[in-house]
C-alpha atoms as a PDB file:
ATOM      1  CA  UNK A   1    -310.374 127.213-109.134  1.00  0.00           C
ATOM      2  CA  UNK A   2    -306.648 125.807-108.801  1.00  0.00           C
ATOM      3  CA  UNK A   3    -305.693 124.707-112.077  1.00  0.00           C
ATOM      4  CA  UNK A   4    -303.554 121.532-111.332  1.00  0.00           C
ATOM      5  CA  UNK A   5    -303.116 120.543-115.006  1.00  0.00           C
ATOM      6  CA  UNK A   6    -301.465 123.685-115.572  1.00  0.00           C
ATOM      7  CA  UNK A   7    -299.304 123.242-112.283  1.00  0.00           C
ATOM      8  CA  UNK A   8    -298.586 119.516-113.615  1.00  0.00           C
ATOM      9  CA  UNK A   9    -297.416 121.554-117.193  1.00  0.00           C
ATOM     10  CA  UNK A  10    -294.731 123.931-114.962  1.00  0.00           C
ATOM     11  CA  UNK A  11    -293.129 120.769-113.480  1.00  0.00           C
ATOM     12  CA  UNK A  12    -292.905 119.531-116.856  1.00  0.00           C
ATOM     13  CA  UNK A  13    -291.277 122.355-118.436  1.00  0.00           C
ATOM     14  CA  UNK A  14    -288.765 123.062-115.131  1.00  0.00           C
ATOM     15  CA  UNK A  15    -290.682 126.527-114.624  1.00  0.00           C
ATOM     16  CA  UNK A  16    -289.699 126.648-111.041  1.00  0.00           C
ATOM     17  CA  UNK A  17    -291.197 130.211-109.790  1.00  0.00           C
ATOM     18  CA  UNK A  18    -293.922 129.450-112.059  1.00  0.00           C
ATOM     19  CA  UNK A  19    -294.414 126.365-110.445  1.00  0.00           C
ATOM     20  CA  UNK A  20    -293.916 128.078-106.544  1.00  0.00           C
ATOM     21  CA  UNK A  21    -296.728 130.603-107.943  1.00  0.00           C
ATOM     22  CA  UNK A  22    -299.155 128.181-108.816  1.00  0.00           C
ATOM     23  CA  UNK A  23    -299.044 126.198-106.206  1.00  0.00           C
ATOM     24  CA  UNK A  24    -298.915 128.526-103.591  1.00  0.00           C
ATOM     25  CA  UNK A  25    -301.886 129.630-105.108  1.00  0.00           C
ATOM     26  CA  UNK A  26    -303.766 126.758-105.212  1.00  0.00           C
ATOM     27  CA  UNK A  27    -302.757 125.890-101.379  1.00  0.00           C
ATOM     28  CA  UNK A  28    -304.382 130.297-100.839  1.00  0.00           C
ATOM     29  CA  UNK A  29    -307.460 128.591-102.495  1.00  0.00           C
ATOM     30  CA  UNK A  30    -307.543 126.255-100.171  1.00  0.00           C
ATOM     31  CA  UNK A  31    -306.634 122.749-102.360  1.00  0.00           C
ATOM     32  CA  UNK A  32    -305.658 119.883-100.315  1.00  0.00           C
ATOM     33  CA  UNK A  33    -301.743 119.474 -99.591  1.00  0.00           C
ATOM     34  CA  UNK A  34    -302.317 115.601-100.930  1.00  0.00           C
ATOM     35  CA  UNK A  35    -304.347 116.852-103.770  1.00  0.00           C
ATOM     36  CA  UNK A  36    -301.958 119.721-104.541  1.00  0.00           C
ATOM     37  CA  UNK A  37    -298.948 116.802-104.696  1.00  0.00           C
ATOM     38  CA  UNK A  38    -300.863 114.279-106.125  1.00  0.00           C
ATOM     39  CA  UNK A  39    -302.630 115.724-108.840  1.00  0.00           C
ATOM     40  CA  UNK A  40    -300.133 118.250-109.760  1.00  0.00           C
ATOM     41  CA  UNK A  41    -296.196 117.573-108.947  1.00  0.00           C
ATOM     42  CA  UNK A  42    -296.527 113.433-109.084  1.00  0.00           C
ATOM     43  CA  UNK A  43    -298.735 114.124-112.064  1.00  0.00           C
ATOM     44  CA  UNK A  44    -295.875 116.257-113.800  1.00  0.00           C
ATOM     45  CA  UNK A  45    -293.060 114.030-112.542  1.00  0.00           C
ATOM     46  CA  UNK A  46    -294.763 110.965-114.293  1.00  0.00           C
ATOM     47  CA  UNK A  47    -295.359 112.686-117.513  1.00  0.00           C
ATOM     48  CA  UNK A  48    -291.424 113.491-117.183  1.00  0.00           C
ATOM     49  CA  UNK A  49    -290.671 110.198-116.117  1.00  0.00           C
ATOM     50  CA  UNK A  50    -292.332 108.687-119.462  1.00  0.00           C
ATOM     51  CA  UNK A  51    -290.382 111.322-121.764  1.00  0.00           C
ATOM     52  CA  UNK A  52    -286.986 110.105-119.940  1.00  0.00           C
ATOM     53  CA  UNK A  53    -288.028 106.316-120.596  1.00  0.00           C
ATOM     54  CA  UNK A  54    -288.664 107.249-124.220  1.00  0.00           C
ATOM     55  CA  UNK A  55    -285.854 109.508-124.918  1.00  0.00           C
ATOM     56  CA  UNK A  56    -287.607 112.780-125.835  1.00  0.00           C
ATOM     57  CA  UNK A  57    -285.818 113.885-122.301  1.00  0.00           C
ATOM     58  CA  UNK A  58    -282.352 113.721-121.788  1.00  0.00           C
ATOM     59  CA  UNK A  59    -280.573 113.737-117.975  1.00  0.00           C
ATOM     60  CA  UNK A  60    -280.747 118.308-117.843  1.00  0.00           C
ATOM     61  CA  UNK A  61    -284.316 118.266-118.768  1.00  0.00           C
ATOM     62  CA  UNK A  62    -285.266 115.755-115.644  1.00  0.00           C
ATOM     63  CA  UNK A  63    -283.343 117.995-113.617  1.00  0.00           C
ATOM     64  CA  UNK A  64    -284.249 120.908-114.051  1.00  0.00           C
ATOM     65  CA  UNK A  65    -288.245 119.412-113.892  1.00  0.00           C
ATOM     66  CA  UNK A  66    -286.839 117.441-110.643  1.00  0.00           C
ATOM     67  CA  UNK A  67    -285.799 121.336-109.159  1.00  0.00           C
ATOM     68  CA  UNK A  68    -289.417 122.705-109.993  1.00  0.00           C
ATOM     69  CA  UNK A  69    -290.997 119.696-108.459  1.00  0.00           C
ATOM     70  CA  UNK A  70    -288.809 119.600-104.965  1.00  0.00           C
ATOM     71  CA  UNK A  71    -289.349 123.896-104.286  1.00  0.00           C
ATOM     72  CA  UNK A  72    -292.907 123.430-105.039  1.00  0.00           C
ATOM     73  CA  UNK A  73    -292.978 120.629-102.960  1.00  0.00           C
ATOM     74  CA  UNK A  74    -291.373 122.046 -99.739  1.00  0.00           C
ATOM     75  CA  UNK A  75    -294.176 124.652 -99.895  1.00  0.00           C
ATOM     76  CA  UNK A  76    -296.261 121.926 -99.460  1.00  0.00           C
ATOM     77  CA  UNK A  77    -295.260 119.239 -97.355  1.00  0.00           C
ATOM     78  CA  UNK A  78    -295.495 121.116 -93.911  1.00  0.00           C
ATOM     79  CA  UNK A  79    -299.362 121.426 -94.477  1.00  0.00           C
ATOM     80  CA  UNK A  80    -299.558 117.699 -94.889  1.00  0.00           C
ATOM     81  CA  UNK A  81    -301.376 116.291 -92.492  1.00  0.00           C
ATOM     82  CA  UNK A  82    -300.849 112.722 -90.670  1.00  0.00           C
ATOM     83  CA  UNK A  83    -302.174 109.976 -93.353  1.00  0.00           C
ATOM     84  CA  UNK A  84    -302.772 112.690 -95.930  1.00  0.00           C
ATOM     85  CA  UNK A  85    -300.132 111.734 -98.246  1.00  0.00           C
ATOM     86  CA  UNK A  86    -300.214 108.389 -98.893  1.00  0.00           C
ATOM     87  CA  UNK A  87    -296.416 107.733 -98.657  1.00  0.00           C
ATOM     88  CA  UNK A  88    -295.568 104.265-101.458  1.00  0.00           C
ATOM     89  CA  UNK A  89    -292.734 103.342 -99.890  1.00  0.00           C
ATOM     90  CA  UNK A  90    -289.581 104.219 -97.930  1.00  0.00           C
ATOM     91  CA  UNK A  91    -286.168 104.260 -99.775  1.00  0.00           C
ATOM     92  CA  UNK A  92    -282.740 104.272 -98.245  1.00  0.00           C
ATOM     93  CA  UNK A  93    -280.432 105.454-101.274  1.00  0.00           C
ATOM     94  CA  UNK A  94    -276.829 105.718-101.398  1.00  0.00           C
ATOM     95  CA  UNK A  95    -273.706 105.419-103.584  1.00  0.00           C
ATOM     96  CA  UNK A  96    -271.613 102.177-102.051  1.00  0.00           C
ATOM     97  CA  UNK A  97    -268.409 102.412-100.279  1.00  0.00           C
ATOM     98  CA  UNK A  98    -265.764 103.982-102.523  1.00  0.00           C
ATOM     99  CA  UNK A  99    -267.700 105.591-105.215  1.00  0.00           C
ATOM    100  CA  UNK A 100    -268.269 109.185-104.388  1.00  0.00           C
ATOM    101  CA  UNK A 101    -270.244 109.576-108.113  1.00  0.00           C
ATOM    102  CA  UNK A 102    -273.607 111.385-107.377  1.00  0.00           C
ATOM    103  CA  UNK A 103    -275.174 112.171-110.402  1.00  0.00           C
ATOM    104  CA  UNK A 104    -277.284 109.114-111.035  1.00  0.00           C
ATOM    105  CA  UNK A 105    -277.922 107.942-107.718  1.00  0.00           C
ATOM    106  CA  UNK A 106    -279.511 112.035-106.808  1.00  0.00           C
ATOM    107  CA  UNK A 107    -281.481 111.651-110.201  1.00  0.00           C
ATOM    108  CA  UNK A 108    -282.557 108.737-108.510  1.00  0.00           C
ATOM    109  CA  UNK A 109    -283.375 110.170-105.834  1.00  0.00           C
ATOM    110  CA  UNK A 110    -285.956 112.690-106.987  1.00  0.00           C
ATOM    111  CA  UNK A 111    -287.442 110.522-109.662  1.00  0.00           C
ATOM    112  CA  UNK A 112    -288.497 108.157-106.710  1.00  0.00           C
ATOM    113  CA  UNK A 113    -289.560 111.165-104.757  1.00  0.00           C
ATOM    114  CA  UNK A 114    -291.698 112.636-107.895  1.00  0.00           C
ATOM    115  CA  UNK A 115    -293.150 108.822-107.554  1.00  0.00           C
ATOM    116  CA  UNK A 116    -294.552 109.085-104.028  1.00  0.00           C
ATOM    117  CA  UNK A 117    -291.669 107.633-102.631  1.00  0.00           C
ATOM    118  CA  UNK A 118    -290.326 108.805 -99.213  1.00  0.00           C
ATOM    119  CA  UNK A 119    -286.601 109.239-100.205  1.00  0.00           C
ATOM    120  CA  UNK A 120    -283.659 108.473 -96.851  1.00  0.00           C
ATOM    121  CA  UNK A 121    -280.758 109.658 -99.096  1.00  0.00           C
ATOM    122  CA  UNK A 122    -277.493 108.281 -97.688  1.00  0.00           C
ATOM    123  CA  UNK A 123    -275.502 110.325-100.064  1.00  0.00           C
ATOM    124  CA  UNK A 124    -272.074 108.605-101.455  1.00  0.00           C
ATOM    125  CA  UNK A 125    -269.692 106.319-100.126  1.00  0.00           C
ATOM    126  CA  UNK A 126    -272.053 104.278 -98.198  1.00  0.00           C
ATOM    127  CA  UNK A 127    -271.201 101.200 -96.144  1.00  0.00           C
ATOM    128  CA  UNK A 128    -273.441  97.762 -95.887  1.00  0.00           C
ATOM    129  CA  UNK A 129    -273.834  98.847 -92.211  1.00  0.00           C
ATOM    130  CA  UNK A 130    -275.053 102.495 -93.143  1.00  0.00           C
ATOM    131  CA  UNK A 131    -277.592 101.057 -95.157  1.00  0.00           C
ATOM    132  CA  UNK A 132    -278.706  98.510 -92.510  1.00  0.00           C
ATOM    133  CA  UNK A 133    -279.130 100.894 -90.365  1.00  0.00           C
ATOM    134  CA  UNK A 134    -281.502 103.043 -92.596  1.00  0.00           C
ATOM    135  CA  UNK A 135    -283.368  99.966 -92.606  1.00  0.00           C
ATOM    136  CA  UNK A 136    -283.275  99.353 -88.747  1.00  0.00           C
ATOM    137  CA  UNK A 137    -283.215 102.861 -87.519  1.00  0.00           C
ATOM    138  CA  UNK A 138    -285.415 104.783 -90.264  1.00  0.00           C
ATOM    139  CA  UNK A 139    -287.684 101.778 -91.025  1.00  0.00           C
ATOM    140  CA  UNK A 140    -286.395 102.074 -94.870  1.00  0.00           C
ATOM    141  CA  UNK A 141    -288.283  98.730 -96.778  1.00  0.00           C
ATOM    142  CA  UNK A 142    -286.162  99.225-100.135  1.00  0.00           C
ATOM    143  CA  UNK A 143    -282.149  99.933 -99.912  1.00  0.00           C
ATOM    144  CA  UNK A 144    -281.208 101.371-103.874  1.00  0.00           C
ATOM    145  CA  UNK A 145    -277.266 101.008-104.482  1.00  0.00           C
ATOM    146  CA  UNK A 146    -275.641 103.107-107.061  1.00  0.00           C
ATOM    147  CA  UNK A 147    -272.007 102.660-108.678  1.00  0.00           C
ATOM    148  CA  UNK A 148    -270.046 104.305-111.205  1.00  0.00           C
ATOM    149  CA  UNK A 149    -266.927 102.694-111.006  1.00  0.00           C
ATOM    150  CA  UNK A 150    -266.475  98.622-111.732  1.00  0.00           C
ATOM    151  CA  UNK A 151    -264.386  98.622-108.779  1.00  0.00           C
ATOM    152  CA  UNK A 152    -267.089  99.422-106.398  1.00  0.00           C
ATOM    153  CA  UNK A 153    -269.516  97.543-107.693  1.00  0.00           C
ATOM    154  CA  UNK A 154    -268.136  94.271-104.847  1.00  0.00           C
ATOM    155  CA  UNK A 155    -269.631  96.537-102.017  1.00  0.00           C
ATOM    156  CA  UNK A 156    -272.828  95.989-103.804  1.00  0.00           C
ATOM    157  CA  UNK A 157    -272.421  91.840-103.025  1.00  0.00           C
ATOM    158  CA  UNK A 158    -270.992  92.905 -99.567  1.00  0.00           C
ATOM    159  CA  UNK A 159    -274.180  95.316 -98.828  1.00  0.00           C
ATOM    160  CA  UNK A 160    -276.765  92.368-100.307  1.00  0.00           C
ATOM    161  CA  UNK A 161    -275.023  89.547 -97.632  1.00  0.00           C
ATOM    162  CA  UNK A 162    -275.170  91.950 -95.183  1.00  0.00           C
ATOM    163  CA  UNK A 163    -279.074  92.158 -95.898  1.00  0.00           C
ATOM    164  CA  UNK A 164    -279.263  88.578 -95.388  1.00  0.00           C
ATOM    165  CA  UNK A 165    -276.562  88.025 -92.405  1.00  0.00           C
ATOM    166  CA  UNK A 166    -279.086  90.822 -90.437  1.00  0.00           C
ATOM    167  CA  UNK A 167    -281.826  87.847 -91.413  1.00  0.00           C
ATOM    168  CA  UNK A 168    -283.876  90.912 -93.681  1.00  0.00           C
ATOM    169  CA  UNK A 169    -283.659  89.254 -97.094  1.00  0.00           C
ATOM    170  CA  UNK A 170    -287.561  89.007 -98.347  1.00  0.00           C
ATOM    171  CA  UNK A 171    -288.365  92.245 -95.550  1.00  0.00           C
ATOM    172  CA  UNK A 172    -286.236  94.711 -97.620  1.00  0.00           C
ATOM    173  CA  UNK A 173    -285.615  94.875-101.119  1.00  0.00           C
ATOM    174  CA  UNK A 174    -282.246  95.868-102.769  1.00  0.00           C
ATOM    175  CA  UNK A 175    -282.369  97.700-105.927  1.00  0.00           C
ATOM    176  CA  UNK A 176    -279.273  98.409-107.744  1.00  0.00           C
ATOM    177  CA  UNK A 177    -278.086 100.683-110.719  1.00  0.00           C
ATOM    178  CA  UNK A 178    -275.097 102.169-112.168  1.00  0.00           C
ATOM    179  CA  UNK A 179    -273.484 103.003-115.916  1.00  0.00           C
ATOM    180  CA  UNK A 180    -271.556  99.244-115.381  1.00  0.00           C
ATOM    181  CA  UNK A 181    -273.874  97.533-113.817  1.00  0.00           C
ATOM    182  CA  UNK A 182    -276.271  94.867-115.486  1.00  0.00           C
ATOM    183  CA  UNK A 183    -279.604  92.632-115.014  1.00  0.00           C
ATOM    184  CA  UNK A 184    -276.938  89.133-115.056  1.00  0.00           C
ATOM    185  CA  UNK A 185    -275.077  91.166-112.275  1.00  0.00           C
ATOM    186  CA  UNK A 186    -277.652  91.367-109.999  1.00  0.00           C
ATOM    187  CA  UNK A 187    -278.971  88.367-110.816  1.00  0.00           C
ATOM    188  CA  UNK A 188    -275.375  86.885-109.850  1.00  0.00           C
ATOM    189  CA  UNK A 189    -275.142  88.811-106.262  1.00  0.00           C
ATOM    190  CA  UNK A 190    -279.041  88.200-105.136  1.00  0.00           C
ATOM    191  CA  UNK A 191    -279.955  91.766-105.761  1.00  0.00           C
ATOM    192  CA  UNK A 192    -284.118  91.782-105.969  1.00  0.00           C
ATOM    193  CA  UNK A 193    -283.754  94.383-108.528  1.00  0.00           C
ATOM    194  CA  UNK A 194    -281.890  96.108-111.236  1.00  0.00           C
ATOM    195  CA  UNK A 195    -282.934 100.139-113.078  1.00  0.00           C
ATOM    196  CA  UNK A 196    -281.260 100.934-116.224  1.00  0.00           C
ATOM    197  CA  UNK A 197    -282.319 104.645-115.459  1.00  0.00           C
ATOM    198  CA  UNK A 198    -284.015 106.457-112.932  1.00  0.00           C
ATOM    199  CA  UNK A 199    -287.677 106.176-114.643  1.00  0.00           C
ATOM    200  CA  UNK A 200    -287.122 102.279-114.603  1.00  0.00           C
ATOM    201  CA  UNK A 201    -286.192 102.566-110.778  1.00  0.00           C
ATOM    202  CA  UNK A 202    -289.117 104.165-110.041  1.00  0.00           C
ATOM    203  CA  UNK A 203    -291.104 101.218-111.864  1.00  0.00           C
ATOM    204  CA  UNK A 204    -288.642  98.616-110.773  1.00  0.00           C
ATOM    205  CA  UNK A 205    -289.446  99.773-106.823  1.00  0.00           C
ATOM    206  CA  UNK A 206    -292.547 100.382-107.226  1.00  0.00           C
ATOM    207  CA  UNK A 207    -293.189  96.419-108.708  1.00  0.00           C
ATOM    208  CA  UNK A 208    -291.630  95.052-105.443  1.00  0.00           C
ATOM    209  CA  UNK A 209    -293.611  96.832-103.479  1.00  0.00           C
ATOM    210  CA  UNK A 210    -296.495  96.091-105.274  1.00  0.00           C
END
């Protein structure tokens, strides 16, 4: 019988091929693809996800549980079935215009995806109208903004009008996060949301979703 705990225990240690073997071997035993994800890489991911939150993980430790998690999971996803995987949410994520930091907006990235969260990553240097678009094209129903730099942070405001000028405010949610970015700052440009770290975004998405 699959052992999912102990597939749940590879993500949380980063043992990637470990983590390839055993589920591999659990999708040979014939385990669901939605069980295989649910009850053994989200599982994991949350567990890591907690240990970020309370500092007995630091940023290399997520990662490198974030790498076991993703080549696991592309062994799985292409046996999903339509409606198997109960998909959270849609998330359009990007760096603003300007700010070509990656680090903590790709952290992000596969924290939400470890969540259940389908992830539309925009990569860096993203404009309002990018992100619109992820929203119009790609039917994204969260946008999250990252910046590194205080001098990007404006395209944050300019991204959340453009939100509203496109007549979405209240359909799509803005989330936003950075090292110099605060709570009173989104508060001040009508962000919905604001993540300290990439276990709070998760929680932070996942409550305006909710």
């Amino acid at each position: 019988m699959a052992d999912l705990q102990a597939l749940a225990e590879t993500v949380i240690n980063g043992q990637k091929e470990e983590a390839e073997r055993l589920t591999q071997a659990a999708i040979d035993e014939g385990v669901r693809p939605g069980e295989i994800i649910n009850g053994g890489l989200i599982a994991g991911m949350s567990v890591v996800g907690e240990k970020f939150k309370n500092n007995e993980f630091y940023v290399p430790e997520v990662l490198i549980a974030a790498r076991a998690m993703q080549s696991a999971m592309a062994k799985v996803k292409p046996l999903l079935t339509e409606g198997e995987m109960e998909v959270k949410g849609r998330v359009a994520i990007g760096t603003v215009k300007g700010d070509l930091h990656d680090i903590g907006k790709n952290l992000v990235a596969m924290m939400l995806e470890g969540g259940g969260f389908e992830v539309i990553d925009l990569e860096v240097d993203v404009s309002p109208e990018d992100f619109i678009a992820a929203v119009t094209e790609q039917g994204a129903n969260v946008i999250a903004l990252s910046a590194l730099l205080t001098t990007t942070m404006p395209s944050m405001k300019d991204t959340v009008d453009a939100v509203a000028e496109a007549g979405m405010s209240g359909k799509v949610k803005v989330v936003i996060g950075g090292a110099p970015v605060t709570q009173s700052y989104a508060d001040e440009i009508g962000a919905d949301g604001y993540a300290p770290d990439a276990a709070s975004a998760v929680d932070k998405v996942t409550e305006l979703l909710a």
